[in-house]
Protein backbone atom coordinates (compact mmCIF):
# COMPACT_ATOMS: atom_id res chain seq x y z
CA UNK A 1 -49.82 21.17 -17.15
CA UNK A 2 -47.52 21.01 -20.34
CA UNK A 3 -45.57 23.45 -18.29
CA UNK A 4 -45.19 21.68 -15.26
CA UNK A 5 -44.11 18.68 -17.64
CA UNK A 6 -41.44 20.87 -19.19
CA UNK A 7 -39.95 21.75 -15.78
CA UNK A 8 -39.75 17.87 -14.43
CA UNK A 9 -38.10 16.89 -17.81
CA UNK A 10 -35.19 19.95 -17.68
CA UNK A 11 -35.06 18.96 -14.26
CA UNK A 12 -34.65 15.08 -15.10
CA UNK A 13 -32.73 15.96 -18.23
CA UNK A 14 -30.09 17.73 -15.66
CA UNK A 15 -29.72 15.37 -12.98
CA UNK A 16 -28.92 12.68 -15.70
CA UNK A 17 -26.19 14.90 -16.63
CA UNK A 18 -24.89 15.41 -13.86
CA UNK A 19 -24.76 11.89 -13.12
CA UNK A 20 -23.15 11.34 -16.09
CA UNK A 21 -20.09 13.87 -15.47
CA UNK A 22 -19.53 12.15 -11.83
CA UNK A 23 -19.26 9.05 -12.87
CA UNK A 24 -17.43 10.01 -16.18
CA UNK A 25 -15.13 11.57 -13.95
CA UNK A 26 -14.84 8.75 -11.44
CA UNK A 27 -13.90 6.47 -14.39
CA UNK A 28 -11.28 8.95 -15.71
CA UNK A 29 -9.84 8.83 -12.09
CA UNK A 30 -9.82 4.97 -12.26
CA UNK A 31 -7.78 5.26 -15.11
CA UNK A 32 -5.32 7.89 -14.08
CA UNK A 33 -6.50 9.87 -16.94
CA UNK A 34 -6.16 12.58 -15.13
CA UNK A 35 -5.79 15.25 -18.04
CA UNK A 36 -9.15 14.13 -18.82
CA UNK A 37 -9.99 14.56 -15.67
CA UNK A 38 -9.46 17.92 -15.25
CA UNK A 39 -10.69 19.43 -18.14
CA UNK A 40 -14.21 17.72 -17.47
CA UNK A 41 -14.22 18.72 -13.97
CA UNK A 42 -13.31 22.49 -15.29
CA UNK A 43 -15.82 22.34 -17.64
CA UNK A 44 -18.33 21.30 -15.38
CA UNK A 45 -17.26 23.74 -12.58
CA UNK A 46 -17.59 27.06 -15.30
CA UNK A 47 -21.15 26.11 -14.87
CA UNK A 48 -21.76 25.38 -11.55
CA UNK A 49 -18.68 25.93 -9.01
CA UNK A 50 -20.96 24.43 -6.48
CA UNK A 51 -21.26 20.86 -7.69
CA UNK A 52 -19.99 18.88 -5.12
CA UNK A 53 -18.98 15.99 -6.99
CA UNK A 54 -16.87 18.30 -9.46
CA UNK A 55 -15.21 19.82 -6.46
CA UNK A 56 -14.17 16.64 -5.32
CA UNK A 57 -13.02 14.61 -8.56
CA UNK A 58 -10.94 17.75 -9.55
CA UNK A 59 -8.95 18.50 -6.29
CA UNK A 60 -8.61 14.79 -6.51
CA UNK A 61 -6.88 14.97 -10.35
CA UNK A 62 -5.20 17.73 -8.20
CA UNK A 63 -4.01 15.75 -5.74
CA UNK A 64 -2.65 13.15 -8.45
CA UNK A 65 -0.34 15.92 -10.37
CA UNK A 66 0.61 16.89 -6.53
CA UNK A 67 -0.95 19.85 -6.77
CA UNK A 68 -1.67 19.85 -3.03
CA UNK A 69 -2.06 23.44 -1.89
CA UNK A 70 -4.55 23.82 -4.78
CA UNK A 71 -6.86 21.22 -3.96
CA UNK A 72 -7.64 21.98 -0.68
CA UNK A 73 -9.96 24.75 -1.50
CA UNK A 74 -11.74 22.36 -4.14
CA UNK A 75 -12.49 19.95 -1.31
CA UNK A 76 -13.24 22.75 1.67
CA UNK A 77 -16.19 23.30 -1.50
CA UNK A 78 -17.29 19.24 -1.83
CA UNK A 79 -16.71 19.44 2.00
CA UNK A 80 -19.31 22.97 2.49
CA UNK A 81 -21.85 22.03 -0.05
CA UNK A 82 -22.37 18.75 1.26
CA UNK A 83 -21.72 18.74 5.15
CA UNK A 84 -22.93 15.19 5.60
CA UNK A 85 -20.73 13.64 2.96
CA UNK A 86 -17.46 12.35 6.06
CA UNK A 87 -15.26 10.98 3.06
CA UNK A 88 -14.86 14.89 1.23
CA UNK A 89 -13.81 15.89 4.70
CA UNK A 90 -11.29 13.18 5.10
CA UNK A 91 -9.82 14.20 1.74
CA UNK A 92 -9.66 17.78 2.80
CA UNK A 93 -7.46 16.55 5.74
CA UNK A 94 -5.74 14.10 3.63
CA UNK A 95 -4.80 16.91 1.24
CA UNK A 96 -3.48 19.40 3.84
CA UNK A 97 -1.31 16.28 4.95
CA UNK A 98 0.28 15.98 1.23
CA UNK A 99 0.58 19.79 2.21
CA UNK A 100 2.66 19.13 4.85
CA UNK A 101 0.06 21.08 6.79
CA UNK A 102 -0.31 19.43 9.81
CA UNK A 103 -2.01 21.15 12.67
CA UNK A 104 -5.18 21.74 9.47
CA UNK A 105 -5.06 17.98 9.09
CA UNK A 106 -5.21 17.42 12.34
CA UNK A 107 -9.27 19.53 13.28
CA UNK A 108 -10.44 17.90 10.30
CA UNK A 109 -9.81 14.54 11.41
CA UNK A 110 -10.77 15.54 14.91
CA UNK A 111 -13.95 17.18 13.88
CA UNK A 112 -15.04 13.78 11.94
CA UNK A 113 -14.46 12.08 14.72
CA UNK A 114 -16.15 14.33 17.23
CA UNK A 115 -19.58 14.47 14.53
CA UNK A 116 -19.16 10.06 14.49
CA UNK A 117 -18.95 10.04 18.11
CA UNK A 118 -15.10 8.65 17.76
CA UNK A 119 -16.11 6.31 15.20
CA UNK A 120 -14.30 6.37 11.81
CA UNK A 121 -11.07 4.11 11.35
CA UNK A 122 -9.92 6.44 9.15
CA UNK A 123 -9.88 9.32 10.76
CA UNK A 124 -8.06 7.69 13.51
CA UNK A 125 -5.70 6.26 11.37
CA UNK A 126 -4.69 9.29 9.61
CA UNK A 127 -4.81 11.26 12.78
CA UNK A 128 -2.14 9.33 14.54
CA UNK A 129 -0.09 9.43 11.13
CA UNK A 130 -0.04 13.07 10.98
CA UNK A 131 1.21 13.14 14.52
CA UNK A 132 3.95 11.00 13.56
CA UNK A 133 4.66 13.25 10.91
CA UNK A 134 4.39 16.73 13.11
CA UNK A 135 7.13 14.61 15.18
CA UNK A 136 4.40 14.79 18.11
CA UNK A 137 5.13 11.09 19.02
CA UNK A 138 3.35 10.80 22.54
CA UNK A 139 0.26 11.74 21.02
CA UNK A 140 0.49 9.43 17.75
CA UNK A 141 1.53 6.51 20.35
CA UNK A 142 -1.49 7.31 22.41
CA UNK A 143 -3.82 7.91 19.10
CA UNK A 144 -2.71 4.98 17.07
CA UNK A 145 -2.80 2.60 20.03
CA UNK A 146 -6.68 3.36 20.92
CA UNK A 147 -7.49 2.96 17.17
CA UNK A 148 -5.62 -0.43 17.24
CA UNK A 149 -7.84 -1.58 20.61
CA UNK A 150 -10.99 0.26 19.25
CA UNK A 151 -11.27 -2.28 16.14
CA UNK A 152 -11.60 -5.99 15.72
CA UNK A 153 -9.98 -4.72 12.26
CA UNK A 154 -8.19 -2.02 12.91
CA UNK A 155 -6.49 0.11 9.77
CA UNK A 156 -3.33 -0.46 8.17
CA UNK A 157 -1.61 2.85 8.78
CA UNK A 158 -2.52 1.57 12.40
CA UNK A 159 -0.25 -0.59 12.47
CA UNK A 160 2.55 0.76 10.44
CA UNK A 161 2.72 4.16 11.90
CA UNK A 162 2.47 2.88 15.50
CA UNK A 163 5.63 0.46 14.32
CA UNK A 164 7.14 3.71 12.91
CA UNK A 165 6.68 5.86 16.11
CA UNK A 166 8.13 2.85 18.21
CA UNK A 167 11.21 3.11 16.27
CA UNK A 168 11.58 6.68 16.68
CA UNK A 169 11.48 6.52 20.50
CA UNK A 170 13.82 3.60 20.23
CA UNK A 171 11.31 0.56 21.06
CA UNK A 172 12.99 -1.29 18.68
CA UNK A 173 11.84 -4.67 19.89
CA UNK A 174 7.82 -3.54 19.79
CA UNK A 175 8.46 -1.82 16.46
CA UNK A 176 9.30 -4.79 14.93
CA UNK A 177 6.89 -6.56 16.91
CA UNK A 178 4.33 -4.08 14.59
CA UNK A 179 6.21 -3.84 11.48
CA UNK A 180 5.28 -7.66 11.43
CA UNK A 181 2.01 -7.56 12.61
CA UNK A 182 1.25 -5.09 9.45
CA UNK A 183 2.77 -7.96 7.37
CA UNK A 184 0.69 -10.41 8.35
CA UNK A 185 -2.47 -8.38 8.34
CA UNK A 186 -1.88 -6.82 4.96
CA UNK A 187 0.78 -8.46 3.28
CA UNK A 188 -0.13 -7.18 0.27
CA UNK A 189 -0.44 -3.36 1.33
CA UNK A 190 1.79 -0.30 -0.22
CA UNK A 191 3.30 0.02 3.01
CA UNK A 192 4.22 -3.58 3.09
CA UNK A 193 7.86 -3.27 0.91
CA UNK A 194 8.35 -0.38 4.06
CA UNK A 195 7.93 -2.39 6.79
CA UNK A 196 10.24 -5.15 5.16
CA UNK A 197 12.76 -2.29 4.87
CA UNK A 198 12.33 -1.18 8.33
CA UNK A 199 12.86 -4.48 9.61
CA UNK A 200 15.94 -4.86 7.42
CA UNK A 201 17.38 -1.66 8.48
CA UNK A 202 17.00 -3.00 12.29
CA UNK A 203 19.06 -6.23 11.20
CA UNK A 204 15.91 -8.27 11.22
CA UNK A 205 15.75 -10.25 7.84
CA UNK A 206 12.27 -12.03 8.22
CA UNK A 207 11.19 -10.93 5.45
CA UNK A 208 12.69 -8.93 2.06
CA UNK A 209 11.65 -7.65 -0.88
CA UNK A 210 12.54 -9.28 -3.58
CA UNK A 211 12.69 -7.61 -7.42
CA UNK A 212 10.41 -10.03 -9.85
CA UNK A 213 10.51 -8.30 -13.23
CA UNK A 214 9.65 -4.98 -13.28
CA UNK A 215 7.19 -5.63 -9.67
CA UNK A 216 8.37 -5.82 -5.97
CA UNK A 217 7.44 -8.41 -4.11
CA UNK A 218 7.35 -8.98 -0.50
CA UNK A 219 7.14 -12.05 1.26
CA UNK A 220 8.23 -14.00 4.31
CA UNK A 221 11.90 -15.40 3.78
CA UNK A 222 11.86 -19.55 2.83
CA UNK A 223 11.57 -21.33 6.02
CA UNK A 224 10.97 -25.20 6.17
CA UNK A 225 9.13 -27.71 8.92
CA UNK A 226 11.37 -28.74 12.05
CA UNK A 227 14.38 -31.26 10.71
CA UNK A 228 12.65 -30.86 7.29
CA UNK A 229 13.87 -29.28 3.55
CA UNK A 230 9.97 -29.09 3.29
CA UNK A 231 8.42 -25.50 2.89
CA UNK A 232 6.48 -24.11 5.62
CA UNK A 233 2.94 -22.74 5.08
CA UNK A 234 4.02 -18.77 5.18
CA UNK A 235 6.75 -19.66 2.38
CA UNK A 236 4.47 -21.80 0.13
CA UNK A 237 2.41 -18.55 0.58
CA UNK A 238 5.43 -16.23 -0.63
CA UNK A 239 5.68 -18.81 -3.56
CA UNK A 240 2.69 -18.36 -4.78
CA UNK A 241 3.28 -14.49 -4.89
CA UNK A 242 6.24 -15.50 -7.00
CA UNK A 243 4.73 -18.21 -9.46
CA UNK A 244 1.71 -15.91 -10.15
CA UNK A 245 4.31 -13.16 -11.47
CA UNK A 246 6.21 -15.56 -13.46
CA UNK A 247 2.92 -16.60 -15.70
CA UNK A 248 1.53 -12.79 -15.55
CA UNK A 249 5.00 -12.13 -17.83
CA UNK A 250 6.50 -14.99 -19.83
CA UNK A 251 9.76 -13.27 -20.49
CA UNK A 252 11.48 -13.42 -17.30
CA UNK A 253 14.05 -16.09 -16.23
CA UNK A 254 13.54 -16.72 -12.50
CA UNK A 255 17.06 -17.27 -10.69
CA UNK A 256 16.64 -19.07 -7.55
CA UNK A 257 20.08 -19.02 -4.86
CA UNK A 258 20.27 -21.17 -1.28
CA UNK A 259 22.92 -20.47 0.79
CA UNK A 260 23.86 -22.39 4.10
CA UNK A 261 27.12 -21.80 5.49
CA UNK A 262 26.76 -25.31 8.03
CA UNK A 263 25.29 -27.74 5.18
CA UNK A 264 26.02 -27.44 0.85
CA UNK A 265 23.77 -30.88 0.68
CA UNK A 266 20.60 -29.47 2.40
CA UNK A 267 21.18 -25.78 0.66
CA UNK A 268 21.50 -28.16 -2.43
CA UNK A 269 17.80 -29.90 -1.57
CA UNK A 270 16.36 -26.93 -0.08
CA UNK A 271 16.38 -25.07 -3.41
CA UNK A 272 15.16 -28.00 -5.64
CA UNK A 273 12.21 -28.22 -3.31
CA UNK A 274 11.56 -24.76 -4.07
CA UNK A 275 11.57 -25.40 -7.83
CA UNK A 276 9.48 -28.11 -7.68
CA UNK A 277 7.00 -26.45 -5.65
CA UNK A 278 6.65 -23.94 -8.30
CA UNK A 279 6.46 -25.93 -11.05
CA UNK A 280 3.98 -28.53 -9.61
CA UNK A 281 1.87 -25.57 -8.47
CA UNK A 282 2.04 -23.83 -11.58
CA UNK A 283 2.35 -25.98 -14.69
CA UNK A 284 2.30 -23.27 -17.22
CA UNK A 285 5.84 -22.16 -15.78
CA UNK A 286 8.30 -23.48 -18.52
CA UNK A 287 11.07 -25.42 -17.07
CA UNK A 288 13.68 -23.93 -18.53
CA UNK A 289 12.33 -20.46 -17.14
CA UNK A 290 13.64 -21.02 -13.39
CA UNK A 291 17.39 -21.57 -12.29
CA UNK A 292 18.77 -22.45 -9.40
CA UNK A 293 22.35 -22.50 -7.44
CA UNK A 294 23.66 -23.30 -3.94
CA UNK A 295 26.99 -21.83 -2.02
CA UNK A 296 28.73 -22.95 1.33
CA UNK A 297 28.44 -19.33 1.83
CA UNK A 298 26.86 -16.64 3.76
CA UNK A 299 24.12 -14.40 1.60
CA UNK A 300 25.54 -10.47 1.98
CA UNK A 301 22.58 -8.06 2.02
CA UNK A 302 23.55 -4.23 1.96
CA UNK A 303 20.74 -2.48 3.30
CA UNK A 304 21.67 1.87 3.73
CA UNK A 305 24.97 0.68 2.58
CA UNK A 306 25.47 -1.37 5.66
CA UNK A 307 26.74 -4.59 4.66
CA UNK A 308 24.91 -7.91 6.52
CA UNK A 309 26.02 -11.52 6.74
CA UNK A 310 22.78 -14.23 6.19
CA UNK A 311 24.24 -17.95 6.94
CA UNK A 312 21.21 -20.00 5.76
CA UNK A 313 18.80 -17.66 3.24
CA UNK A 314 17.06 -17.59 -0.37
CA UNK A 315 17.47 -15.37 -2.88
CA UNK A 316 15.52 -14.75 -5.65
CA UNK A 317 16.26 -12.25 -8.62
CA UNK A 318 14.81 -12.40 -12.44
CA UNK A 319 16.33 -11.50 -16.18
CA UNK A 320 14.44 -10.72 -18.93
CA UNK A 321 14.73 -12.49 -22.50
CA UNK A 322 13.93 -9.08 -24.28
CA UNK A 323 17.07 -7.63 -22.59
CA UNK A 324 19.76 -10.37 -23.54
């Protein structure tokens, strides 16, 4: 009996362990402490190069120095040692993608989605990207598209990489029919600052990104109600972005330029609306921290040093006190 007890306590003792190392690991990934990272996951794997959970976290700190080709056999282990685990696969496929590996990428996104009966956004998702990326554009169209009518929700890279693909086959009209449709599903998205440059780069100045300290922020250009300086809803929206930045860090000077070739007066109002939106919306924004102009003149954006003509748009662009 004191034996038995012995055995269920080592085994207990072990399990807590091991807990402790995956979720010591998960924080370090959290983090991006990924030094620490790897040298727990090697430690852990010099005892047991079967733990799935070590396999994983490490070709993930991997993945994070872009050692690509090297993590793919840590998560083929995560992936083998537990088969019913669908999110080590997806990494698997994920890294032979960074790998530039694309026909791998592809069966392991297939195979997911053959064992969940074609039912995993992501695998879709990435599936159609990597066929974008192969440069096999009929089938990314046709994969991307049924993920996009599949889902009530459907997954960002959805609509991004079908925008993308669009593009390439010269749909211009439909890919920026997309590349907007990503930005007003996930406006807030790493692919968002993409799209906007997409858009830009097809002379379609909807939105921009604009530089707001040391962050980039992308929003819907100013736009006001019909016969109106008042802001529309989308722009109030884009504001907000804006005034949240400007309290996060206290040392940049907001600049704030209207320009409307047709009409100095309303360029004139249009811009002091937009101050006083900000500073009514967020009173901890010192006055003295936001500047504004207005021109008779076009705004020139250079976008892949093509040079285009705005007649009515907003700029905005910071400085920072530490820097004068």
């Amino acid at each position: 009996m004191n034996i038995f007890k012995v055995f269920i306590t080592i085994g207990i003792s072990l399990l807590i362990f091991s807990g402790c190392a995956k979720y010591e690991a998960k924080n370090h990934l959290e983090l991006k402490e990924i030094e620490k990272g790897l040298k727990l996951t090697e430690s852990e794997l010099k005892q047991d190069p079967d733990d799935t959970y070590m396999n994983y976290y490490h070709g993930r700190f991997l993945v994070s120095q872009k050692k690509y080709n090297e993590s793919i056999a840590y998560f083929k282990k995560a992936a083998e040692s537990f088969p019913y685990s669908t999110y080590h696969k997806l990494w698997l496929g994920i890294a032979y993608g960074k790998a530039k590996d694309y026909k791998n990428e592809q069966k392991v996104y297939e195979e997911i989605l053959k064992e969940k009966n074609g039912r995993y956004k992501s695998a879709w998702a990435y599936l159609g990207r990597s066929y974008y990326k192969d440069m096999q554009y009929e089938k990314a169209l046709e994969t991307l598209k049924k993920g996009i009518e599949k889902y009530r929700k459907p997954h960002s890279n959805m609509y991004y990489y079908y925008a993308k693909t669009l593009n390439k086959i010269g749909d211009t009209e439909n890919a920026k029919k997309y590349f907007k449709a990503y930005l007003r599903k996930f406006p807030d998205y790493s692919l968002a600052k993409w799209a906007i440059y997409n858009l830009n780069k097809l002379e379609d100045f909807e939105y921009s990104n604009f530089k707001i300290g040391e962050e980039t922020i992308s929003i819907r250009n100013m736009d006001y109600l019909p016969n109106s300086n008042d802001l529309e809803y989308y722009s109030k929206q884009g504001l907000n972005k804006i005034g949240k930045r400007l309290l996060e860090d206290k040392d940049i000077t907001l600049y704030i330029v209207s320009y409307d070739v047709n009409n100095l007066t309303r360029a004139e109002k249009r811009v002091k609306n937009i101050k006083k939106y900000l500073l009514n919306n967020f009173s901890d924004i010192d006055f003295e921290n936001i500047r504004i102009a207005w021109f008779k003149t076009p705004r020139k954006i250079e976008v892949d040093k093509k040079i285009f003509k705005k007649d009515v748009y907003v700029n905005f662009f910071t400085t920072n006190k530490k820097d004068k």
